[in-house]
C-alpha atoms as a PDB file:
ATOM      1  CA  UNK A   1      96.742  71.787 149.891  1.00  0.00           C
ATOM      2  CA  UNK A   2      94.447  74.112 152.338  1.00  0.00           C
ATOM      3  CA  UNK A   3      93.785  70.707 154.425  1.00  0.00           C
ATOM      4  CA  UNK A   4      96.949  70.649 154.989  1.00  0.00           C
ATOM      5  CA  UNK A   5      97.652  74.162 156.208  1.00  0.00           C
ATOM      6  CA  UNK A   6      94.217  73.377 158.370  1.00  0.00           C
ATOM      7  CA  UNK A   7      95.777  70.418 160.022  1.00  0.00           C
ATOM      8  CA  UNK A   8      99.354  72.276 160.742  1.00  0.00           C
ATOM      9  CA  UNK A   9      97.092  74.998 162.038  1.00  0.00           C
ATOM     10  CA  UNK A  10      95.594  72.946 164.603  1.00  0.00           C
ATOM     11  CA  UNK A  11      99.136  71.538 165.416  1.00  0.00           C
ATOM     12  CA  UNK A  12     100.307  74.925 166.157  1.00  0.00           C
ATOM     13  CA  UNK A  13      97.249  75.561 168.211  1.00  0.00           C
ATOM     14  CA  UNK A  14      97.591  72.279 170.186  1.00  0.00           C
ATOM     15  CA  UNK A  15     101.381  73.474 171.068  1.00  0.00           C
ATOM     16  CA  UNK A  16     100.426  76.957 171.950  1.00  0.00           C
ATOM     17  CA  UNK A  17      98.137  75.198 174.359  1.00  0.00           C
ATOM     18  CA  UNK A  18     100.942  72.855 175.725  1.00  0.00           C
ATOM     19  CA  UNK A  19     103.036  76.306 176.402  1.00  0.00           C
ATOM     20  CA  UNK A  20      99.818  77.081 178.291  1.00  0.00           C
ATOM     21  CA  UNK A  21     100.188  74.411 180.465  1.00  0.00           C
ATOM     22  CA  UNK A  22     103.569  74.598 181.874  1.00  0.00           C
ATOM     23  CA  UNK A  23     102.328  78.287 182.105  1.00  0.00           C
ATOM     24  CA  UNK A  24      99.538  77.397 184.368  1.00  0.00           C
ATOM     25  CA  UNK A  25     101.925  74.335 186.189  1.00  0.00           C
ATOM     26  CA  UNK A  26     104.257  77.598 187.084  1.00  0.00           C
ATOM     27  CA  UNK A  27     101.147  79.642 188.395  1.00  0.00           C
ATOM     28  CA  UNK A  28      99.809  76.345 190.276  1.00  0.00           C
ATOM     29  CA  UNK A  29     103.349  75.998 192.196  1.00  0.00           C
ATOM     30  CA  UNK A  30     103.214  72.498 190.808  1.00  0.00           C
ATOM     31  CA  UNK A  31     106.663  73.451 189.231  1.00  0.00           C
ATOM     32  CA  UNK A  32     109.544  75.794 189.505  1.00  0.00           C
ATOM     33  CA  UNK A  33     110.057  77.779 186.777  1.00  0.00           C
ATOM     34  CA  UNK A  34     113.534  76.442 186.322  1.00  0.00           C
ATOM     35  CA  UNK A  35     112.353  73.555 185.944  1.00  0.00           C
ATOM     36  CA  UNK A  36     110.034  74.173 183.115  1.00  0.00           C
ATOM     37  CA  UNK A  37     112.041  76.818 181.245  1.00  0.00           C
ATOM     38  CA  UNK A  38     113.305  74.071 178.757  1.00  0.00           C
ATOM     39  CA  UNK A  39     110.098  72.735 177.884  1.00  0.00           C
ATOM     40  CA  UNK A  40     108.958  75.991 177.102  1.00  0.00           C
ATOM     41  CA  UNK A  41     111.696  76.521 174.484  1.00  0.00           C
ATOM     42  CA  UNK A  42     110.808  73.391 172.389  1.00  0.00           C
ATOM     43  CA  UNK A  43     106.637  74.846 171.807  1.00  0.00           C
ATOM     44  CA  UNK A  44     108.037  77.938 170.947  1.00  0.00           C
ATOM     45  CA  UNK A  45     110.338  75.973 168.545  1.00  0.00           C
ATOM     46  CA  UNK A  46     107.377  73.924 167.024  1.00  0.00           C
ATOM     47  CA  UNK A  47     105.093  76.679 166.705  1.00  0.00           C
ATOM     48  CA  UNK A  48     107.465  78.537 164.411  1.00  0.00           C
ATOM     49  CA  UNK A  49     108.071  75.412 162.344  1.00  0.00           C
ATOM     50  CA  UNK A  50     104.194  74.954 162.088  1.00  0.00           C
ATOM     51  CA  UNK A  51     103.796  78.545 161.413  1.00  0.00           C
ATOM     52  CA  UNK A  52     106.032  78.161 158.151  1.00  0.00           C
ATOM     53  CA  UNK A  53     104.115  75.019 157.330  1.00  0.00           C
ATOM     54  CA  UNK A  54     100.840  76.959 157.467  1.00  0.00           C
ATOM     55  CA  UNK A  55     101.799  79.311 155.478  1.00  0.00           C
ATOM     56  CA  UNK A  56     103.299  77.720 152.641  1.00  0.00           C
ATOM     57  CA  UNK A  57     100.242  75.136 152.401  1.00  0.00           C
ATOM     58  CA  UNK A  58      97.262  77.749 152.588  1.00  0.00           C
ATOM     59  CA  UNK A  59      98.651  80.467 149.833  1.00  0.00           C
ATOM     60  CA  UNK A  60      99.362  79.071 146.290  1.00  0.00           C
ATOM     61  CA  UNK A  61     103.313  78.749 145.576  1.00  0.00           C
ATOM     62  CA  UNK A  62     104.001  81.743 143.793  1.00  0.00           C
ATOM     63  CA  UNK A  63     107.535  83.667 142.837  1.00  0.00           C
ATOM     64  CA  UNK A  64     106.867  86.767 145.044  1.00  0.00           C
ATOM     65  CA  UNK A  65     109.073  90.337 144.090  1.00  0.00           C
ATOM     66  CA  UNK A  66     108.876  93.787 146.417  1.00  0.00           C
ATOM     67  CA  UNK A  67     107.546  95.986 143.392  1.00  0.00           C
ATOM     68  CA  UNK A  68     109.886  98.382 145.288  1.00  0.00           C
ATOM     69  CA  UNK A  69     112.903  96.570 143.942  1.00  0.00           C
ATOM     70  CA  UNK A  70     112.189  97.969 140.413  1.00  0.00           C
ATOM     71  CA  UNK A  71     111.298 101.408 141.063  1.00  0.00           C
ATOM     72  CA  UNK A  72     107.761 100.735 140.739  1.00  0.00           C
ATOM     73  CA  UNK A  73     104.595 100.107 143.012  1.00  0.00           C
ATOM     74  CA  UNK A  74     103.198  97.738 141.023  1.00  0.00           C
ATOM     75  CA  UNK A  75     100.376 100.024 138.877  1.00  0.00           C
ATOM     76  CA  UNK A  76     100.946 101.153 135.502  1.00  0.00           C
ATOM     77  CA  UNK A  77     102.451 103.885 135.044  1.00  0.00           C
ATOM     78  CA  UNK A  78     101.064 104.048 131.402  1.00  0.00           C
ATOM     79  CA  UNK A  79      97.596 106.067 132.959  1.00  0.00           C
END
């Protein structure tokens, strides 16, 4: 499963990069800004999709409770 997560990770890096671009086509005066502004909704899109991906593939699936929740912080209050 952590091959996974490494390959979604590089995904996300490889949009972050694209954002980077229209970034730099903006600073260049190769575009207007209006004219990118859409394309630079659909990275930050991806990226949070990938981001999710990433995380569920690199940590084991567990059930996951705030110890909080039942008035306790997760020692033992025994000692």
């Amino acid at each position: 499963m952590k091959i996974r997560a490494k390959f979604f990770d590089d995904a996300r890096g490889s949009a972050t990069e694209c954002a980077a671009c229209l970034d730099a086509m903006i600073a260049k005066r190769a575009c207007s800004e209006r004219r990118v502004e859409p394309g630079k909704l659909l990275p930050i899109r991806i990226v949070s999709m990938l981001t999710k991906l990433v995380d569920r593939f690199s940590t084991p699936m567990r059930a996951m409770e705030d110890p909080a929740a039942y008035g306790s912080d997760g020692e033992n209050e025994d000692e």
